[in-house]
Protein backbone atom coordinates (compact mmCIF):
# COMPACT_ATOMS: atom_id res chain seq x y z
CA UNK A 1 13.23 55.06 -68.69
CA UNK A 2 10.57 57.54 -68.83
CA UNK A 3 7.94 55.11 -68.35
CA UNK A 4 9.76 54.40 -64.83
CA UNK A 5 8.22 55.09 -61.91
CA UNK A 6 9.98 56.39 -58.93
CA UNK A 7 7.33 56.93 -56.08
CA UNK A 8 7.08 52.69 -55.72
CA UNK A 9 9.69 51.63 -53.32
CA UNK A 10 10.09 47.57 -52.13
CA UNK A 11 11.68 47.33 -48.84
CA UNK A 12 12.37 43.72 -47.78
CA UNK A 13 13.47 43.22 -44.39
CA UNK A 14 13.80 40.15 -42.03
CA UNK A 15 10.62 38.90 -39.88
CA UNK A 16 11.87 39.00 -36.32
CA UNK A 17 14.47 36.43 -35.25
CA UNK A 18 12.74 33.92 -32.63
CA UNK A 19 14.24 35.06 -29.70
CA UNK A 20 12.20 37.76 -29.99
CA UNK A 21 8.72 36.69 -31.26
CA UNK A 22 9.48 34.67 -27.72
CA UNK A 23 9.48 37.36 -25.57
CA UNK A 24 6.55 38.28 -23.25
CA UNK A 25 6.59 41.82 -24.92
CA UNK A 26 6.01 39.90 -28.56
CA UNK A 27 3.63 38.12 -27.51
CA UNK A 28 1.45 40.63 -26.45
CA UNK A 29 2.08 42.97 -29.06
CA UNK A 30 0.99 40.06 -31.73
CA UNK A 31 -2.12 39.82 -29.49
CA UNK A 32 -2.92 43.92 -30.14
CA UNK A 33 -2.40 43.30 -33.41
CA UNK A 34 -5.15 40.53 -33.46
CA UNK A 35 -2.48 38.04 -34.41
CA UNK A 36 -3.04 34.44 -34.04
CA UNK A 37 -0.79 33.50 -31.12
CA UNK A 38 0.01 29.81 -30.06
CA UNK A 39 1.37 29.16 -27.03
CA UNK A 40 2.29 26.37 -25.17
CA UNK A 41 3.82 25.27 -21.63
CA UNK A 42 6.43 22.79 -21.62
CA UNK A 43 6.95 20.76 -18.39
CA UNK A 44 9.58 21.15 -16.15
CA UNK A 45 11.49 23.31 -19.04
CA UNK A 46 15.02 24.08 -18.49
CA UNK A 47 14.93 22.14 -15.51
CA UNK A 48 16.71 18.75 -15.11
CA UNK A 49 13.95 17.34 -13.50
CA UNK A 50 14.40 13.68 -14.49
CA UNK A 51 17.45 13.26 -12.05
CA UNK A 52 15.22 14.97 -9.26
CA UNK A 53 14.85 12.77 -5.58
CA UNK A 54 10.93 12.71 -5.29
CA UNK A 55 9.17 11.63 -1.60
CA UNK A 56 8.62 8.00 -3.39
CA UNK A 57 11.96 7.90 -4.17
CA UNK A 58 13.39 8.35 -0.67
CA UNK A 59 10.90 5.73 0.42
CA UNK A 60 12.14 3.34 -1.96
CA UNK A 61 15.50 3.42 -0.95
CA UNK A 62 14.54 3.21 2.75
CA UNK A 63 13.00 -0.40 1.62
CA UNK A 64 14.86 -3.27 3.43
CA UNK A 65 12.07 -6.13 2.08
CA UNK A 66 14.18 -7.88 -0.34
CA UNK A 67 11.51 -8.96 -2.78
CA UNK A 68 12.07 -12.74 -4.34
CA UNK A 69 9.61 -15.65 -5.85
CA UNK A 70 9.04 -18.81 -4.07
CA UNK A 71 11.04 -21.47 -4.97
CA UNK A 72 10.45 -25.55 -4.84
CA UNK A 73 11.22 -27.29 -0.85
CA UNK A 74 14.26 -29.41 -1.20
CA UNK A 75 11.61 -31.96 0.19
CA UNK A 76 10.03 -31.71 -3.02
CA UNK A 77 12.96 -32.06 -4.81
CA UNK A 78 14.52 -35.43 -2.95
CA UNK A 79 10.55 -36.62 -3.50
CA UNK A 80 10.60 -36.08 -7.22
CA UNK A 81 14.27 -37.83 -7.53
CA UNK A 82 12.89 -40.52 -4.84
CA UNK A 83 10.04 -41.42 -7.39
CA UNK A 84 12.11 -41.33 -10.93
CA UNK A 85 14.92 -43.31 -9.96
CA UNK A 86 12.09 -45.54 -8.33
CA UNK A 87 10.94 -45.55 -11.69
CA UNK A 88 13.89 -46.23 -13.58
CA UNK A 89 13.79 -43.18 -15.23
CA UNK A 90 16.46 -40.54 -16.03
CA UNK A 91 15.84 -36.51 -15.43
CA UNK A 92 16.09 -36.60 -19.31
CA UNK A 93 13.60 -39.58 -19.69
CA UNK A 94 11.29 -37.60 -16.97
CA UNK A 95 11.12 -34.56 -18.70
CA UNK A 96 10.57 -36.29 -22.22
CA UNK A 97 7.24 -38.20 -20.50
CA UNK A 98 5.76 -34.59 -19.58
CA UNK A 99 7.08 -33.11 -22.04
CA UNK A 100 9.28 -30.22 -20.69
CA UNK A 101 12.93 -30.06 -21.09
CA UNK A 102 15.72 -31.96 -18.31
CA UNK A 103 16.53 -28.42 -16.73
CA UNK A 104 13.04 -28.19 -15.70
CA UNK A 105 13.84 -31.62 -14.29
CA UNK A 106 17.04 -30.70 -12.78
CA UNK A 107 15.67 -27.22 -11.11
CA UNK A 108 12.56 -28.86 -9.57
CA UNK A 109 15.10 -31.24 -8.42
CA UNK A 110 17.73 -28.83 -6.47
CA UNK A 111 15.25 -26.15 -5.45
CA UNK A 112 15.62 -23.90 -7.93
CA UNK A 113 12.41 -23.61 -10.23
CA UNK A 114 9.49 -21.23 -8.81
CA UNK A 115 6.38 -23.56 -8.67
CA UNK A 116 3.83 -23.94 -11.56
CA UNK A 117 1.16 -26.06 -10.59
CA UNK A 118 0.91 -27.51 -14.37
CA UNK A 119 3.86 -28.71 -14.42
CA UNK A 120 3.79 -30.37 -10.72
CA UNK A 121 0.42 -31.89 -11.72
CA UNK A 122 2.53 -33.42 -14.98
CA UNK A 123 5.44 -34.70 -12.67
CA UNK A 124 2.74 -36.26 -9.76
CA UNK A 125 1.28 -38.16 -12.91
CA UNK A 126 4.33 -39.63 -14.41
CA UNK A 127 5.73 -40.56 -11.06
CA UNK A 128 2.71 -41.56 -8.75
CA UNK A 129 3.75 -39.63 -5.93
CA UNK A 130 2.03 -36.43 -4.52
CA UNK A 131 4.51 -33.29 -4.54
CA UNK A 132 1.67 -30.76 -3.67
CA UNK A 133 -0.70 -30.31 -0.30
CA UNK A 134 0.27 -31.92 2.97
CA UNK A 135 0.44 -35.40 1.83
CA UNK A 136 3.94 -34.86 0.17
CA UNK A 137 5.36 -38.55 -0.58
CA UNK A 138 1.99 -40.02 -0.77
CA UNK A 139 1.23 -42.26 -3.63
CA UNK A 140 -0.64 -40.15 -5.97
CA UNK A 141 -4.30 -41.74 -6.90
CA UNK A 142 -5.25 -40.01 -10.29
CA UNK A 143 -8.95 -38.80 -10.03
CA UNK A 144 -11.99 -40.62 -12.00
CA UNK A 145 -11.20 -41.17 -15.57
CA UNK A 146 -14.62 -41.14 -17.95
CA UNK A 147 -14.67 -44.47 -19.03
């Protein structure tokens, strides 16, 4: 005990909790101090901004345009039926020659399938009638083949 020395003393206390090294008063103290300070802004913090009605918003739900795709004429559809039954072929048998499925078939058929000019150009082939342009009904003449 007499080697003990009694002038040391250890004091541990807490580092600040982190409301306060938050505060504007904190900050700047650290920055006296010559303390390496980050800070950083967060957008729209504490705000519920996500939910907020912006100008493009508004305009959006003034918007009457209903927005759809094209879709195939009925003409176009009684034109490809015209020309497979002509052929003696079934929607199934159709769609097996151009190989796409029968609900291709059927949708082209009723007016339902948005156009995609590969898959007219397969169904003008395997019929021989012209579904595109203003000869609609036409016989379809293939172009020059290389012979």
């Amino acid at each position: 005990m007499a080697e003990s020395d009694w002038d040391t003393v250890t004091v541990l206390r807490k580092k600040g909790s982190a409301a306060q090294s938050k505060s504007k008063q904190a900050v700047t103290a650290a920055q006296r101090r010559g303390e390496e300070v980050e800070t950083t802004k967060k957008w729209s913090a504490g705000q519920n901004k996500q939910h907020l009605v912006t100008k493009n918003t508004a305009k959006l739900d003034r918007e009457t345009e209903e927005l759809h795709h094209d879709r195939v004429t009925l003409e176009v559809g009684k034109v490809i039926q015209k020309g497979r039954q002509d052929k003696g072929l079934t929607q199934k048998d159709l769609a097996t020659k151009i190989n796409e499925k029968q609900q291709i078939i059927a949708d082209y058929e009723c007016g339902k399938a948005i156009p995609n000019n590969q898959v007219m150009g397969k169904i003008e082939r395997a019929i021989g009638l012209k579904l595109r342009g203003k000869d609609i009904g036409l016989p379809f003449e293939a172009g020059p083949k290389n012979k």
